[in-house]
C-alpha atoms as a PDB file:
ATOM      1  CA  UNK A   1     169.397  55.756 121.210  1.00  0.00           C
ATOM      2  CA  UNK A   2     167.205  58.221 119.549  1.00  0.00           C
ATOM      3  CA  UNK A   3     163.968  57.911 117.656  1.00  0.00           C
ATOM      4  CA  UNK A   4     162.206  60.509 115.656  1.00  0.00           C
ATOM      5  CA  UNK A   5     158.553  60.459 115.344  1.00  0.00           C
ATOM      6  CA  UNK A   6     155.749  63.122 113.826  1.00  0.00           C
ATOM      7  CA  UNK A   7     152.584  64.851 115.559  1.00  0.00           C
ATOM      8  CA  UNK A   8     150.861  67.231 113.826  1.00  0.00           C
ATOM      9  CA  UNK A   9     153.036  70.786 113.789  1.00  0.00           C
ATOM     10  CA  UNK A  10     155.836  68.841 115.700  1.00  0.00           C
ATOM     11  CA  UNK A  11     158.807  66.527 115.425  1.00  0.00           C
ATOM     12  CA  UNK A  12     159.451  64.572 118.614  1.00  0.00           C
ATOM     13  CA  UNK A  13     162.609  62.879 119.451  1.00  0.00           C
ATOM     14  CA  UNK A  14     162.439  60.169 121.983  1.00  0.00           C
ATOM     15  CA  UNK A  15     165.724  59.897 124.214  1.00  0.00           C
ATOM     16  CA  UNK A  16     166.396  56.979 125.825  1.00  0.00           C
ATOM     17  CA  UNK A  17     166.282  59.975 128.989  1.00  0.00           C
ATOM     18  CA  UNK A  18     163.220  60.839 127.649  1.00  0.00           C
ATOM     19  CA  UNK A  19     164.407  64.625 126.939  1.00  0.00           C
ATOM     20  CA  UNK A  20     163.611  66.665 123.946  1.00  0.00           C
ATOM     21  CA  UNK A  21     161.020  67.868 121.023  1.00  0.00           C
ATOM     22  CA  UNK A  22     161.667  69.702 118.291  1.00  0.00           C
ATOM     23  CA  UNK A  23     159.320  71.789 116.607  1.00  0.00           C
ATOM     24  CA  UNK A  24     158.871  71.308 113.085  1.00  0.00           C
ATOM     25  CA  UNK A  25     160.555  74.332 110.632  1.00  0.00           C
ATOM     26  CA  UNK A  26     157.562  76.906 109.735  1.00  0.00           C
ATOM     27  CA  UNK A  27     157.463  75.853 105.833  1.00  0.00           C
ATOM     28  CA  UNK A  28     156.847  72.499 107.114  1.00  0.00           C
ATOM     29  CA  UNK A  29     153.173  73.563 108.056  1.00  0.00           C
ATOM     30  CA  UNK A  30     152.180  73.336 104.412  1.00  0.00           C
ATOM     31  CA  UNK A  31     152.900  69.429 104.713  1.00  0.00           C
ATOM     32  CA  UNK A  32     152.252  68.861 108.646  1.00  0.00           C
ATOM     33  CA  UNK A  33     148.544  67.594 109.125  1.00  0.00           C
ATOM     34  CA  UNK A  34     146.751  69.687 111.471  1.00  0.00           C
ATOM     35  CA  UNK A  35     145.199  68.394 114.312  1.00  0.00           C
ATOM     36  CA  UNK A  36     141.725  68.957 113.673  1.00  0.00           C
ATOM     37  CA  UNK A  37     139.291  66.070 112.262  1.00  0.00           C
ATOM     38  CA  UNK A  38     138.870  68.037 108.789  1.00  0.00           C
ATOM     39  CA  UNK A  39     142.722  68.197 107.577  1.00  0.00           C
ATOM     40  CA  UNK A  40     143.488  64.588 108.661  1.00  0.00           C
ATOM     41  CA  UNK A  41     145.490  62.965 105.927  1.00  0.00           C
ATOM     42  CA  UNK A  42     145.797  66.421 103.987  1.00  0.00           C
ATOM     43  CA  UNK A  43     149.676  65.803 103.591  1.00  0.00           C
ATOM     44  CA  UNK A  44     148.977  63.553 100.838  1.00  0.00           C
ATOM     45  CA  UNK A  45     146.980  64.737  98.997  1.00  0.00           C
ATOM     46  CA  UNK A  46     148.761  68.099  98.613  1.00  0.00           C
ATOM     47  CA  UNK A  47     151.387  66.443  97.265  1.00  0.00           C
ATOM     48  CA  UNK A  48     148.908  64.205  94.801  1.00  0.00           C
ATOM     49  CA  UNK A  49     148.106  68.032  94.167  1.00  0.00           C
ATOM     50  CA  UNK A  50     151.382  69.525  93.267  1.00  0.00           C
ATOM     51  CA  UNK A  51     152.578  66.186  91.308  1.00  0.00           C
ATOM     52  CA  UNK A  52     149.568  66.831  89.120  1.00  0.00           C
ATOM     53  CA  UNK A  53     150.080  70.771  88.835  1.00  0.00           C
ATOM     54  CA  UNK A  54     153.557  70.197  87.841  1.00  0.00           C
ATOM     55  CA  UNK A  55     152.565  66.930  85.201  1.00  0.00           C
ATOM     56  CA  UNK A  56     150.469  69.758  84.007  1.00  0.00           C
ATOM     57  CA  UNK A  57     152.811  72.504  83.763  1.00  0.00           C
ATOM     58  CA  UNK A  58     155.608  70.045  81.960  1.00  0.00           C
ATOM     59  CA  UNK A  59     153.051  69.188  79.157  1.00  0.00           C
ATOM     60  CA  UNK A  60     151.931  72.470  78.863  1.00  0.00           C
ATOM     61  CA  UNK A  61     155.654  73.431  78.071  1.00  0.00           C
ATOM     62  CA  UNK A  62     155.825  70.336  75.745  1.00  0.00           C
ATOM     63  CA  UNK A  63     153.166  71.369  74.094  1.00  0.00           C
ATOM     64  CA  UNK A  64     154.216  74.785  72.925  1.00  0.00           C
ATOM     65  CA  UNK A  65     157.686  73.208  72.557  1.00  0.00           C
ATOM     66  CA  UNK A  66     155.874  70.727  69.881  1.00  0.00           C
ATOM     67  CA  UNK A  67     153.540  73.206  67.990  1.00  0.00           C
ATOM     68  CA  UNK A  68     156.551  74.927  67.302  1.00  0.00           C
ATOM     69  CA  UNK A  69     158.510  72.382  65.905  1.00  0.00           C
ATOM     70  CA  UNK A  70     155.662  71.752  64.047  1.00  0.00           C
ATOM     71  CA  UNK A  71     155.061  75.021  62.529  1.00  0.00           C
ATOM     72  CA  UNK A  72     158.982  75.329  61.288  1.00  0.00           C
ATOM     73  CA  UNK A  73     158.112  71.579  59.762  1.00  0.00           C
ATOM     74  CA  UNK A  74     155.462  73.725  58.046  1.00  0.00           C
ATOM     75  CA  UNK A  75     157.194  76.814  56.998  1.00  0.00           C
ATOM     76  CA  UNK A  76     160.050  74.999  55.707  1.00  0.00           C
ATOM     77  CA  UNK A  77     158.116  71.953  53.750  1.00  0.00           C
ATOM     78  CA  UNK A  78     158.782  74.138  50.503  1.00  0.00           C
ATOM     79  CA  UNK A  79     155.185  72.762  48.958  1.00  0.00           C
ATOM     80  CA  UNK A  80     156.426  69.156  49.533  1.00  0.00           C
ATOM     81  CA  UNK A  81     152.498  67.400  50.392  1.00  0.00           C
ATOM     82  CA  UNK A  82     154.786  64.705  52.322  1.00  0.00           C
ATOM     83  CA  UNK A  83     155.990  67.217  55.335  1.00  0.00           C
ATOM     84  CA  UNK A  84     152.944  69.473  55.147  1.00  0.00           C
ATOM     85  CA  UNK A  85     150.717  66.506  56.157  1.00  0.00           C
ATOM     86  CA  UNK A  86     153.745  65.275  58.859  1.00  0.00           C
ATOM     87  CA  UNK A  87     153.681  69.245  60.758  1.00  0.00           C
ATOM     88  CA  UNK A  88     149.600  68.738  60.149  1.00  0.00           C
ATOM     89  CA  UNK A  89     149.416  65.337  62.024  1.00  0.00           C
ATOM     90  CA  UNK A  90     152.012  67.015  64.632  1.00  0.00           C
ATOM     91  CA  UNK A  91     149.662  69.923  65.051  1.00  0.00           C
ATOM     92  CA  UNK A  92     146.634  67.504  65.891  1.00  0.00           C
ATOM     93  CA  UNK A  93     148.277  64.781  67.977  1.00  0.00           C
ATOM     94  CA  UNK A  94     149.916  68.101  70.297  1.00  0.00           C
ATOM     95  CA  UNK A  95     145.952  69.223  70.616  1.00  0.00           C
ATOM     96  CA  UNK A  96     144.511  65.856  70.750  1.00  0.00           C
ATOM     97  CA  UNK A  97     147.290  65.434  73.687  1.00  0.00           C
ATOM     98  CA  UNK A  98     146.372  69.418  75.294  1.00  0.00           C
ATOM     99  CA  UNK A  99     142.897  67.587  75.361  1.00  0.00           C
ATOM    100  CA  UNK A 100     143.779  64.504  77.367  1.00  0.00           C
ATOM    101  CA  UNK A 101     145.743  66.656  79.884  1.00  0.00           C
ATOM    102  CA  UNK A 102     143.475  69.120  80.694  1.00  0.00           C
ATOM    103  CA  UNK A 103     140.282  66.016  80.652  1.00  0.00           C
ATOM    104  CA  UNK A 104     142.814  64.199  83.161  1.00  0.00           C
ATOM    105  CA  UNK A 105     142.996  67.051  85.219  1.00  0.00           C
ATOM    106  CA  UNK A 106     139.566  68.134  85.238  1.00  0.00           C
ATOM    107  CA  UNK A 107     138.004  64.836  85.825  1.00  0.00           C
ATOM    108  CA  UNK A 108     140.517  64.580  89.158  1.00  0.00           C
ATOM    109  CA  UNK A 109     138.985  67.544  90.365  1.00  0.00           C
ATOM    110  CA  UNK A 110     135.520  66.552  89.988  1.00  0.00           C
ATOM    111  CA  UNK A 111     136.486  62.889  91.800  1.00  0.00           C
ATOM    112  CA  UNK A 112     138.147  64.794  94.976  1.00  0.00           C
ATOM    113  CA  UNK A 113     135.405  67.303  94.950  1.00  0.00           C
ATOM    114  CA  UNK A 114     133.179  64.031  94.906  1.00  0.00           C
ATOM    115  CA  UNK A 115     135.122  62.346  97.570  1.00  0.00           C
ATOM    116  CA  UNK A 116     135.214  65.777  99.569  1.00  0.00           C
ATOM    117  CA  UNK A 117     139.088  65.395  99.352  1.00  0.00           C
ATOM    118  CA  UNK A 118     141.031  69.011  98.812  1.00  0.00           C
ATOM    119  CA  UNK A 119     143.186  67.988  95.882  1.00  0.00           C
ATOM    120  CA  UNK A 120     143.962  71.585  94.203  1.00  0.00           C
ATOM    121  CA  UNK A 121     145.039  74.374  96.576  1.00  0.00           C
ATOM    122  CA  UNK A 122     145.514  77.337  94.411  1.00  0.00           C
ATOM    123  CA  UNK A 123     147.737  79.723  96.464  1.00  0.00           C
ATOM    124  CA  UNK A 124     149.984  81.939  94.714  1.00  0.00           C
END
């Protein structure tokens, strides 16, 4: 019978001899907690961290994807009042939503900062 079970940096398998450890794959660092007090429990909240960057990114790309849209509503209304004021409302529900995003966003940064938790690790 064999058992897998984490430690920070490495993946230990427990043999019923009692033989083997495996060290975790070097990419795996990102996710691994270290072992000292200050990146306990890090894991998480990278993740928390790249969920919300890529939330982000996805509306960021709807957005564009929608004020487009809305501007060929707008070149192609031909003077009708009707479809201008549909690509208008378009237009400000797409900002009004830009607004929301980027609020959510900054008002998660200001609560980890608060809580003293690391939630956006900008590496590129």
């Amino acid at each position: 019978m064999m058992t897998l079970f984490f430690k920070p940096g490495i993946v230990h398998a427990a043999v019923t001899d009692g033989i083997g450890t495996i060290d975790a794959p070097s990419w795996m660092s990102r996710w691994v907690a270290s072992s000292s007090a200050q990146d306990k429990g890090q894991g998480l909240f990278t993740f928390i961290s790249v969920f919300i960057n890529l939330a982000t990114i996805i509306a960021g790309i709807y957005l564009v994807i929608q004020l487009i849209m809305a501007g060929y509503m707008y070149m192609s209304a031909n003077g009708d009042p009707k479809k201008v004021d549909q690509a208008g409302l378009k237009i400000t529900q797409s900002m009004i939503g830009l607004i929301i995003v980027a609020g959510a966003v900054t008002l998660a940064s200001v609560i980890g900062r608060i809580a003293g938790i690391s939630l956006f690790n900008f590496s590129f």
